[in-house]
Protein backbone atom coordinates (compact mmCIF):
# COMPACT_ATOMS: atom_id res chain seq x y z
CA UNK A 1 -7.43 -46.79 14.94
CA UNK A 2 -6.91 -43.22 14.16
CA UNK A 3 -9.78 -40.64 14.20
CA UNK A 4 -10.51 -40.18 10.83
CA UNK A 5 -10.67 -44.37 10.46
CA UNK A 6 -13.24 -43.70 13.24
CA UNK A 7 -15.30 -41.21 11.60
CA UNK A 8 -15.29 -43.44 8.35
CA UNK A 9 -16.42 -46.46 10.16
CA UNK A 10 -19.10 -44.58 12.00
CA UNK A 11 -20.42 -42.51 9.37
CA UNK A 12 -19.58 -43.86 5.89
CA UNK A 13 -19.78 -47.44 4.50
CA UNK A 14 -16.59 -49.30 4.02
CA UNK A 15 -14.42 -49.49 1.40
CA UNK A 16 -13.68 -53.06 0.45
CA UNK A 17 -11.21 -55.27 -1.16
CA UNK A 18 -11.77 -58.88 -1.97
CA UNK A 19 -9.49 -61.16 -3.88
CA UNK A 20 -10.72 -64.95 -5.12
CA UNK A 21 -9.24 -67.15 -8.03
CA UNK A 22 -10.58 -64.55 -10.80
CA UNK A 23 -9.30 -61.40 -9.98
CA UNK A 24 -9.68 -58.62 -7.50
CA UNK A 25 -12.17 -56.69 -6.58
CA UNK A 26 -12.15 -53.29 -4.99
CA UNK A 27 -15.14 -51.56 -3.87
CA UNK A 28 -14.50 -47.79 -2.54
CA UNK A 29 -16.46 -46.32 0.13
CA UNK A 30 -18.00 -43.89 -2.78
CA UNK A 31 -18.04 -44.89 -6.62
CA UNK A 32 -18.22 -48.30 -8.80
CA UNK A 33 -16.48 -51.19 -8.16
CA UNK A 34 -13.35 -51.99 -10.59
CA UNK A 35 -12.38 -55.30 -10.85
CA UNK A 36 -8.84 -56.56 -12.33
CA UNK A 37 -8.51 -60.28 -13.50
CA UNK A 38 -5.23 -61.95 -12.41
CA UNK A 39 -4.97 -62.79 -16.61
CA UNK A 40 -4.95 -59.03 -17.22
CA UNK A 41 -2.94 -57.68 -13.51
CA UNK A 42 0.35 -56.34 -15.24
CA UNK A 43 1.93 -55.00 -12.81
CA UNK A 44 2.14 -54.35 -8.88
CA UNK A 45 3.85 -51.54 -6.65
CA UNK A 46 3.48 -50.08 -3.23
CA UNK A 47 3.19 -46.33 -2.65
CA UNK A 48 4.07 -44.57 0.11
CA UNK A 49 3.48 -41.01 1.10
CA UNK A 50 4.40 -38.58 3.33
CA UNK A 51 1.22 -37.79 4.76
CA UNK A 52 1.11 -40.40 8.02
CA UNK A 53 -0.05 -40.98 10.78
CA UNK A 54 -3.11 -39.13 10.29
CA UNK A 55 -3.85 -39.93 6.57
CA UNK A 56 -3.24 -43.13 4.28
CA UNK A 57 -0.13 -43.64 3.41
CA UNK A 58 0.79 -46.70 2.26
CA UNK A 59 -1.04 -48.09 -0.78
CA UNK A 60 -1.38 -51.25 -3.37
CA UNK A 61 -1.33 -49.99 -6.86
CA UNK A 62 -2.32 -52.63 -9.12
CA UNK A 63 -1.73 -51.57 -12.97
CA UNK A 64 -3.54 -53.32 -15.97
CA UNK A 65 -4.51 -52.42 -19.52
CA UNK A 66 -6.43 -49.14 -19.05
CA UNK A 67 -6.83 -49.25 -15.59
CA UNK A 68 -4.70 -48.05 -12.56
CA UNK A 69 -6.20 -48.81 -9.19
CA UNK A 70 -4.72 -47.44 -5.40
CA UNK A 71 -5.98 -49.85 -2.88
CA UNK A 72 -5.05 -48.04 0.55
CA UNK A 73 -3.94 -50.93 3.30
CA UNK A 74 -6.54 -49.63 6.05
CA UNK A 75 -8.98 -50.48 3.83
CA UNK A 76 -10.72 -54.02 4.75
CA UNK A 77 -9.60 -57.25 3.06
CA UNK A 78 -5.92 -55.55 2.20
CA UNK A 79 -4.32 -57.76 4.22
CA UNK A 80 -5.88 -60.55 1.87
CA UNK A 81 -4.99 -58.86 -1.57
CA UNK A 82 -1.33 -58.75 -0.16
CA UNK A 83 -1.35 -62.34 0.80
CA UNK A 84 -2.49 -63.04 -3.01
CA UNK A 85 -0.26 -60.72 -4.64
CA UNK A 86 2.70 -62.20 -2.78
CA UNK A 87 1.99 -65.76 -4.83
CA UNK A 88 2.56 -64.03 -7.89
CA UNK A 89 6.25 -65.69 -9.55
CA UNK A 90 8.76 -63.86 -8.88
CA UNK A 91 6.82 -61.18 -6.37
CA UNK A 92 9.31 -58.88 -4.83
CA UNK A 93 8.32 -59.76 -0.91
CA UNK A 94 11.70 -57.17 -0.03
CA UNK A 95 10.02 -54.10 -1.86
CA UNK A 96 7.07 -54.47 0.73
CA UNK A 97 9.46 -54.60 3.84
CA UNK A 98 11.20 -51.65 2.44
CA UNK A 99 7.58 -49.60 1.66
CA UNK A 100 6.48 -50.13 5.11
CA UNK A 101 9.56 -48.48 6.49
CA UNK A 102 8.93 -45.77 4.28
CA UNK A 103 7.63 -42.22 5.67
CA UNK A 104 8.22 -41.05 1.90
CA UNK A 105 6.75 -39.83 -1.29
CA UNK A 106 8.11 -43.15 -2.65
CA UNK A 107 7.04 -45.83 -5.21
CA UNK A 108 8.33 -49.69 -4.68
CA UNK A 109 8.13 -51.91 -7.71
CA UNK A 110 6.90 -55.70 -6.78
CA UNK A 111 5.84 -57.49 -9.70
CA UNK A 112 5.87 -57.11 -13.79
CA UNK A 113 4.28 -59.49 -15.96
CA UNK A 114 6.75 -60.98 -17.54
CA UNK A 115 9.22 -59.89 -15.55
C-alpha cells in the first residue's frame, strides 16, 4: 500500500465498485454513483498512465451510451469487475496482460459490442 492509498483509507471513505447480474456499479469516494447495465456496456478498455508508483495508473474504462466511466484498479471490488468483464464473448484477456506491463500514456482496447 502506498501512502496516498493510506491517507485515503484513513481519512476518506472508499471508493467502490460492485458488479452483479444487472450491471455495474461504481461508487467514488466523492460524487453519485453511476451505474452501467451489461445490456447497455458498449465497450471496454484499459488505460494506463505514466504517473506510477505513486498515483493510479492503471484504469477500467467502461463506455456506454452517454456515459464514460474510469474505474481505477486500487479501488475495492476491481478485481471483481475484471473477473466479470473477462466473461464478456470475445473479451480480449491479452490487452490486459499487455496494460499491466504498461508504464505508458496508453489505451488497450478489450471488448466492443458487437465486435
Amino acid at each position: 500500500m502506498n501512502l496516498l492509498s493510506w491517507i485515503r483509507a484513513k481519512v476518506i471513505p472508499p471508493a467502490l465498485v460492485s458488479v452483479d447480474g444487472s450491471g455495474v456499479n461504481y461508487k467514488p469516494f466523492m460524487g453519485r454513483s453511476i451505474i452501467i447495465r451489461w445490456a447497455d456496456l458498449s465497450e471496454v478498455s484499459i488505460e494506463t498512465t505514466d504517473k506510477g508508483p505513486y498515483a493510479e495508473d492503471f484504469f477500467a474504462v467502461l463506455k456506454a451510451p452517454g456515459v464514460t466511466v474510469r474505474i481505477p484498479q486500487e479501488v475495492q471490488g476491481f478485481d471483481a469487475l475484471l473477473v466479470r468483464l473477462q466473461k464478456l464473448p470475445r473479451f480480449n484477456n491479452e490487452a490486459v496482460i499487455e496494460a499491466m506491463g504498461s508504464a505508458q500514456n496508453a489505451t488497450f482496447p478489450c471488448w466492443k459490442k458487437g465486435a
